[in-house]
Each structure stands twice: as C-alpha cells, then as structure tokens.
PDB file of N, CA and C in Angstrom:
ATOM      1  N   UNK A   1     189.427 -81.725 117.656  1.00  0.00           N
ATOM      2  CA  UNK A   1     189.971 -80.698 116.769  1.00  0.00           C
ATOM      3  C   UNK A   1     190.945 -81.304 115.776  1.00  0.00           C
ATOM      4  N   UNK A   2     191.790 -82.659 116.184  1.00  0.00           N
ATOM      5  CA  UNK A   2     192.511 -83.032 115.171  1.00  0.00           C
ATOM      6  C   UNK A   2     192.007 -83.609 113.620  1.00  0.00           C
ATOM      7  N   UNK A   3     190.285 -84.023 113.770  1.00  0.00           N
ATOM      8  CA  UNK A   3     189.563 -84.119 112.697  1.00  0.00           C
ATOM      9  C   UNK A   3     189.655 -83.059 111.750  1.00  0.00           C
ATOM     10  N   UNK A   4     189.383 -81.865 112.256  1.00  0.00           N
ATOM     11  CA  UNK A   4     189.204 -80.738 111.560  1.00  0.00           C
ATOM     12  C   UNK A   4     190.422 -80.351 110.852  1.00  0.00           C
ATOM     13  N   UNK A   5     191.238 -80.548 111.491  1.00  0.00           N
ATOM     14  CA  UNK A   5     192.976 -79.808 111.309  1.00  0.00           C
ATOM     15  C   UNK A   5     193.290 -81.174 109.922  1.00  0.00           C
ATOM     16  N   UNK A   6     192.975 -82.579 110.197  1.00  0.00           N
ATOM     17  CA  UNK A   6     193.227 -83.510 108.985  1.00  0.00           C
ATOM     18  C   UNK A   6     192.510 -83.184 107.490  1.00  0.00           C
ATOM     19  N   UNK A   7     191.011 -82.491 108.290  1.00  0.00           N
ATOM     20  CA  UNK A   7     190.021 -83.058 107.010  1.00  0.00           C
ATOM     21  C   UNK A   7     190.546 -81.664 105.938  1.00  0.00           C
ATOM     22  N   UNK A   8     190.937 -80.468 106.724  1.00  0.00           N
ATOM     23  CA  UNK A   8     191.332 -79.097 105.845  1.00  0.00           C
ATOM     24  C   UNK A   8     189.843 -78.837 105.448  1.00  0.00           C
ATOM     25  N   UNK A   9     190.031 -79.151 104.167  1.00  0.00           N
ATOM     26  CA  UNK A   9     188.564 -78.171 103.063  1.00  0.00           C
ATOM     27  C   UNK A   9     187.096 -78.008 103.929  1.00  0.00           C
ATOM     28  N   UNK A  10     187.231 -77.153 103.284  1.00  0.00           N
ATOM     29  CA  UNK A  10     185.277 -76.710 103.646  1.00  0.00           C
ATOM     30  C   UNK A  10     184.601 -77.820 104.128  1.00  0.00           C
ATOM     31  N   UNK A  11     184.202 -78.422 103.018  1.00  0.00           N
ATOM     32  CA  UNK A  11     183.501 -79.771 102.574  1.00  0.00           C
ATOM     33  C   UNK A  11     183.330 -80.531 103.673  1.00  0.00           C
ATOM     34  N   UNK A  12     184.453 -80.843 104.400  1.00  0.00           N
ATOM     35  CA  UNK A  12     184.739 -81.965 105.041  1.00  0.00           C
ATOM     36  C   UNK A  12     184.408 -81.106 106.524  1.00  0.00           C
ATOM     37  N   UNK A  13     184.261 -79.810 106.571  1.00  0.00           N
ATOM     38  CA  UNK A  13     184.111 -79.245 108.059  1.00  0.00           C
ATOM     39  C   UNK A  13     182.608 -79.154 107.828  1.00  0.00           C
ATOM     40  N   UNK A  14     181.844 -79.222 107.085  1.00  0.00           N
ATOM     41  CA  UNK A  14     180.360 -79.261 106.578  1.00  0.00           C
ATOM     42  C   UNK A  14     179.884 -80.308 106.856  1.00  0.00           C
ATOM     43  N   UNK A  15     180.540 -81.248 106.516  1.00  0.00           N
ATOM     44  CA  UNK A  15     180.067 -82.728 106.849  1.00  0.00           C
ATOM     45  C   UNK A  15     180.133 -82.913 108.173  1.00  0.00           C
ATOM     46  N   UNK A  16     180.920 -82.609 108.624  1.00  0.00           N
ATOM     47  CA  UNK A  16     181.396 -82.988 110.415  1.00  0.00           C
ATOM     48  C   UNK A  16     180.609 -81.839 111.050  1.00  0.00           C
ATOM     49  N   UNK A  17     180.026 -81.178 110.565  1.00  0.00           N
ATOM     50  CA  UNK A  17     178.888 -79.985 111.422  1.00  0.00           C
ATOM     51  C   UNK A  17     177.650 -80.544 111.397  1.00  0.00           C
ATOM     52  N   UNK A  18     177.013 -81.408 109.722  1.00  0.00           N
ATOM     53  CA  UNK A  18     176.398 -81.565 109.683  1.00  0.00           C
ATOM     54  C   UNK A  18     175.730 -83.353 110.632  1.00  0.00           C
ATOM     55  N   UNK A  19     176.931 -83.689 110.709  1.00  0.00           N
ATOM     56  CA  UNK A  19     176.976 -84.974 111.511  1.00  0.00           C
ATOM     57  C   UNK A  19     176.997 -84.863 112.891  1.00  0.00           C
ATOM     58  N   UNK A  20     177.390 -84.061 113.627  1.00  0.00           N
ATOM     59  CA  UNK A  20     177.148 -83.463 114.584  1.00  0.00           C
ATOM     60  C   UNK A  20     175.650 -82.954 114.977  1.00  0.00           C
ATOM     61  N   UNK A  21     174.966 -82.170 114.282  1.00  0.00           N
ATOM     62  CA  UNK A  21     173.861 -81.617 114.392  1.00  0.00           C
ATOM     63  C   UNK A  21     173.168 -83.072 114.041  1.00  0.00           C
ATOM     64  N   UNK A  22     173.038 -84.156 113.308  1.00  0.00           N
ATOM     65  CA  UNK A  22     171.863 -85.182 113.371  1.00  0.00           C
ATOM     66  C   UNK A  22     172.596 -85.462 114.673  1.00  0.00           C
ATOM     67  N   UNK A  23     173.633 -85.675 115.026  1.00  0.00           N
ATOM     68  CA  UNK A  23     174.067 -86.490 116.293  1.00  0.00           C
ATOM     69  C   UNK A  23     173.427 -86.237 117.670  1.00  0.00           C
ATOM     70  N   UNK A  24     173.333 -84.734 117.700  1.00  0.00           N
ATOM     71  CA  UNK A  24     172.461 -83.972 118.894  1.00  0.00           C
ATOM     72  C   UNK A  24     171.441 -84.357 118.893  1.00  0.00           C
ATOM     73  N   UNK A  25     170.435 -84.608 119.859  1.00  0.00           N
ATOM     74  CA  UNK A  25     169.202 -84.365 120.075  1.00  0.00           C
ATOM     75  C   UNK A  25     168.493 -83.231 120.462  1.00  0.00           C
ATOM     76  N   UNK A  26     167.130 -83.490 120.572  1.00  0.00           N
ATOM     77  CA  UNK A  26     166.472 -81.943 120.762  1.00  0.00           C
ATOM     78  C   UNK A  26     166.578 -81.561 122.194  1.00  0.00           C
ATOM     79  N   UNK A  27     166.677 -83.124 122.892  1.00  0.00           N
ATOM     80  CA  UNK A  27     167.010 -82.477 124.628  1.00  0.00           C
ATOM     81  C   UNK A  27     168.579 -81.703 124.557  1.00  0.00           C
ATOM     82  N   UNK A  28     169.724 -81.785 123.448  1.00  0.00           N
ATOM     83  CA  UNK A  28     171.023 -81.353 123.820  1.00  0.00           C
ATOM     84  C   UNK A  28     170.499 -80.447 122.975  1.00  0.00           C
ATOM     85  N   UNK A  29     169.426 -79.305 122.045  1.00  0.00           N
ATOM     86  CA  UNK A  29     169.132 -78.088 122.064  1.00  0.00           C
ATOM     87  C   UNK A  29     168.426 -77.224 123.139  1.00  0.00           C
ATOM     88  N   UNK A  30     167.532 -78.242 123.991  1.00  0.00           N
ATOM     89  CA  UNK A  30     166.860 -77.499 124.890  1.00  0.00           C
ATOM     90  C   UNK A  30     167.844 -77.081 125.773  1.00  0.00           C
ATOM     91  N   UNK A  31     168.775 -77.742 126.264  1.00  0.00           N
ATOM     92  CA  UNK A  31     169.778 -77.660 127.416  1.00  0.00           C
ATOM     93  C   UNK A  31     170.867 -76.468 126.802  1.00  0.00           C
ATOM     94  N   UNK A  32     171.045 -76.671 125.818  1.00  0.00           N
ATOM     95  CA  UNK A  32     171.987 -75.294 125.299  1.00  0.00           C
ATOM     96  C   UNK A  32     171.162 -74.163 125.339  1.00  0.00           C
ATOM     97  N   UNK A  33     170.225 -73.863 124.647  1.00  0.00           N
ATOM     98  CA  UNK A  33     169.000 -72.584 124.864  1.00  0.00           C
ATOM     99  C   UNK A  33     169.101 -72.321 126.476  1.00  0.00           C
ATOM    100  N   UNK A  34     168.715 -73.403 127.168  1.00  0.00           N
ATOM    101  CA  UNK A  34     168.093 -73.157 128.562  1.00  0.00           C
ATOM    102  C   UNK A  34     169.594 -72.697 129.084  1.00  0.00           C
ATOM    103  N   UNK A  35     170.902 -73.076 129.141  1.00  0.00           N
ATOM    104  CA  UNK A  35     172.088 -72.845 129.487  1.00  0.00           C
ATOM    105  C   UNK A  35     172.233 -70.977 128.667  1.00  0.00           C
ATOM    106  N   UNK A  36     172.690 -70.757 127.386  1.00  0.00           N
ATOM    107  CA  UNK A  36     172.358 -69.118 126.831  1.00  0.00           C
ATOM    108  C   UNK A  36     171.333 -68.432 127.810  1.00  0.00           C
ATOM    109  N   UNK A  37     170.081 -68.932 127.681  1.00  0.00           N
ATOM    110  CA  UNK A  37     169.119 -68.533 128.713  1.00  0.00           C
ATOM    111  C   UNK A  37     169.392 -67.953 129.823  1.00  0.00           C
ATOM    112  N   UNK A  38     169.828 -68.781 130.468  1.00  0.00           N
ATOM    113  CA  UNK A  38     170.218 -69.040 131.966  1.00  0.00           C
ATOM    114  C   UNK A  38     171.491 -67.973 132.440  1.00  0.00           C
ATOM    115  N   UNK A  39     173.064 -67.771 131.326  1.00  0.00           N
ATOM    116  CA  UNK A  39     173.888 -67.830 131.268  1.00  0.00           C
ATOM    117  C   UNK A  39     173.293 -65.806 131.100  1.00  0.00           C
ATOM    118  N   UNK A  40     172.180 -65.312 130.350  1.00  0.00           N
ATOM    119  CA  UNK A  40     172.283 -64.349 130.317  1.00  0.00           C
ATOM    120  C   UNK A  40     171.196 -63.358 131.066  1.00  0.00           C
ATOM    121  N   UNK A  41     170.596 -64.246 131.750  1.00  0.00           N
ATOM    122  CA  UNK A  41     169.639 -64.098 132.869  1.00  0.00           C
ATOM    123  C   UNK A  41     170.523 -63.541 134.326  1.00  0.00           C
ATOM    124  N   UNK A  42     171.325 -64.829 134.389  1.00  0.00           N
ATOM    125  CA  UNK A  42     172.249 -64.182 135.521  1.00  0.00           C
ATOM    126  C   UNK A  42     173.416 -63.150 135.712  1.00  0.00           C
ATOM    127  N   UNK A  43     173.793 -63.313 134.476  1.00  0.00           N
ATOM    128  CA  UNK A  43     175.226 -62.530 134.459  1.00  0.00           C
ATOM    129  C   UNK A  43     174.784 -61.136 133.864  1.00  0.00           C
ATOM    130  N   UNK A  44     173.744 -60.718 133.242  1.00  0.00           N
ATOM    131  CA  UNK A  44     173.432 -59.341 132.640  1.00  0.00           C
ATOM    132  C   UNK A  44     173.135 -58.421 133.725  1.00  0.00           C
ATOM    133  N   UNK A  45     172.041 -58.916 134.237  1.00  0.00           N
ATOM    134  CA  UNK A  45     171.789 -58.090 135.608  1.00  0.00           C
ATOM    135  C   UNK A  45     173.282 -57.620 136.666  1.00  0.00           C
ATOM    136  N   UNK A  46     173.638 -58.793 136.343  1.00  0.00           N
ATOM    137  CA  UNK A  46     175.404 -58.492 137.789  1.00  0.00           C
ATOM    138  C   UNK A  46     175.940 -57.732 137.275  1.00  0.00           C
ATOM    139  N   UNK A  47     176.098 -57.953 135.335  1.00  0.00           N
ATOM    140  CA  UNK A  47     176.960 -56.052 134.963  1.00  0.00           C
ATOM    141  C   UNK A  47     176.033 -55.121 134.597  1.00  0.00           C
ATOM    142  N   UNK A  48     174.901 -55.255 134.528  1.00  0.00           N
ATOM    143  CA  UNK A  48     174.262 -53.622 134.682  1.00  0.00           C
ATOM    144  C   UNK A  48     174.239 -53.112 136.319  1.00  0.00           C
ATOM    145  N   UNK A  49     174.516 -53.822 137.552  1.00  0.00           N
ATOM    146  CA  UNK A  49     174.360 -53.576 138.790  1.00  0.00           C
ATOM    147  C   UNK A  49     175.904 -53.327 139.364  1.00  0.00           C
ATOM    148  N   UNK A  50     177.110 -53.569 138.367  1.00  0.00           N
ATOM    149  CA  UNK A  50     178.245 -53.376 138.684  1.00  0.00           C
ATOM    150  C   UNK A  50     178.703 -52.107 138.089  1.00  0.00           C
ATOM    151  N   UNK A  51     178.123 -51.730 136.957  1.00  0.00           N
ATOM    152  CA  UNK A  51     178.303 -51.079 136.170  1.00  0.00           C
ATOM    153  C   UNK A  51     177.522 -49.591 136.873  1.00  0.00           C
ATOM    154  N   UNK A  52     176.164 -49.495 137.324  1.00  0.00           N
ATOM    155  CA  UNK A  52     175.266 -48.485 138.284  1.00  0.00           C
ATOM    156  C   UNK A  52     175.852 -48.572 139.207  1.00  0.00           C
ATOM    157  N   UNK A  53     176.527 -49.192 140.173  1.00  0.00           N
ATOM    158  CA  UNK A  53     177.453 -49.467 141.065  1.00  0.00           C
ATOM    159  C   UNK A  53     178.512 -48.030 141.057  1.00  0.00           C
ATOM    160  N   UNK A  54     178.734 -48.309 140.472  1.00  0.00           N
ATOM    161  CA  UNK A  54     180.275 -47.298 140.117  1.00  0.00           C
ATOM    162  C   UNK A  54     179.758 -46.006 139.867  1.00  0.00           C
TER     163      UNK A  54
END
C-alpha cells in the first residue's frame, strides 16, 4: 500500500493494476473464481438457513 500512497495520481495506480494483472496468471484467476465460487456456495445457503431458522 505504501506504493500507492507514494505514486498519488491515477496514472500511476493504472500502471500498478495493470502490472499486477500481467503479473497473475490464469491459475491465480482460476483459484480466485473457484475461491468467490466456493466462498458463495457455502456461506449463502448458511444465511438463507439462518435466516428460515428464525
């Protein structure tokens, strides 16, 4: 975060997003999808069943 807080302008938070994203690979998109995925697979059901619960 101290990159961000130095670089200030737009520009420079564009660049560092965009350097980031070549930096990732497609296995560190599959694993984020599959993690969202995963993350709303389990936890949606527990508050619609907490929520009918009550």
């Amino acid at each position: 975060m101290l990159i961000l807080n130095l670089g200030g302008p737009v520009a420079s938070t564009g660049c560092l997003l965009l350097a980031f994203v070549k930096f990732l690979s497609w296995k560190s998109y599959v694993w984020i999808i599959f993690f969202v995925i995963h993350h709303y697979l389990v936890r949606y059901p527990q508050y619609l069943f907490r929520k009918n619960a009550k």
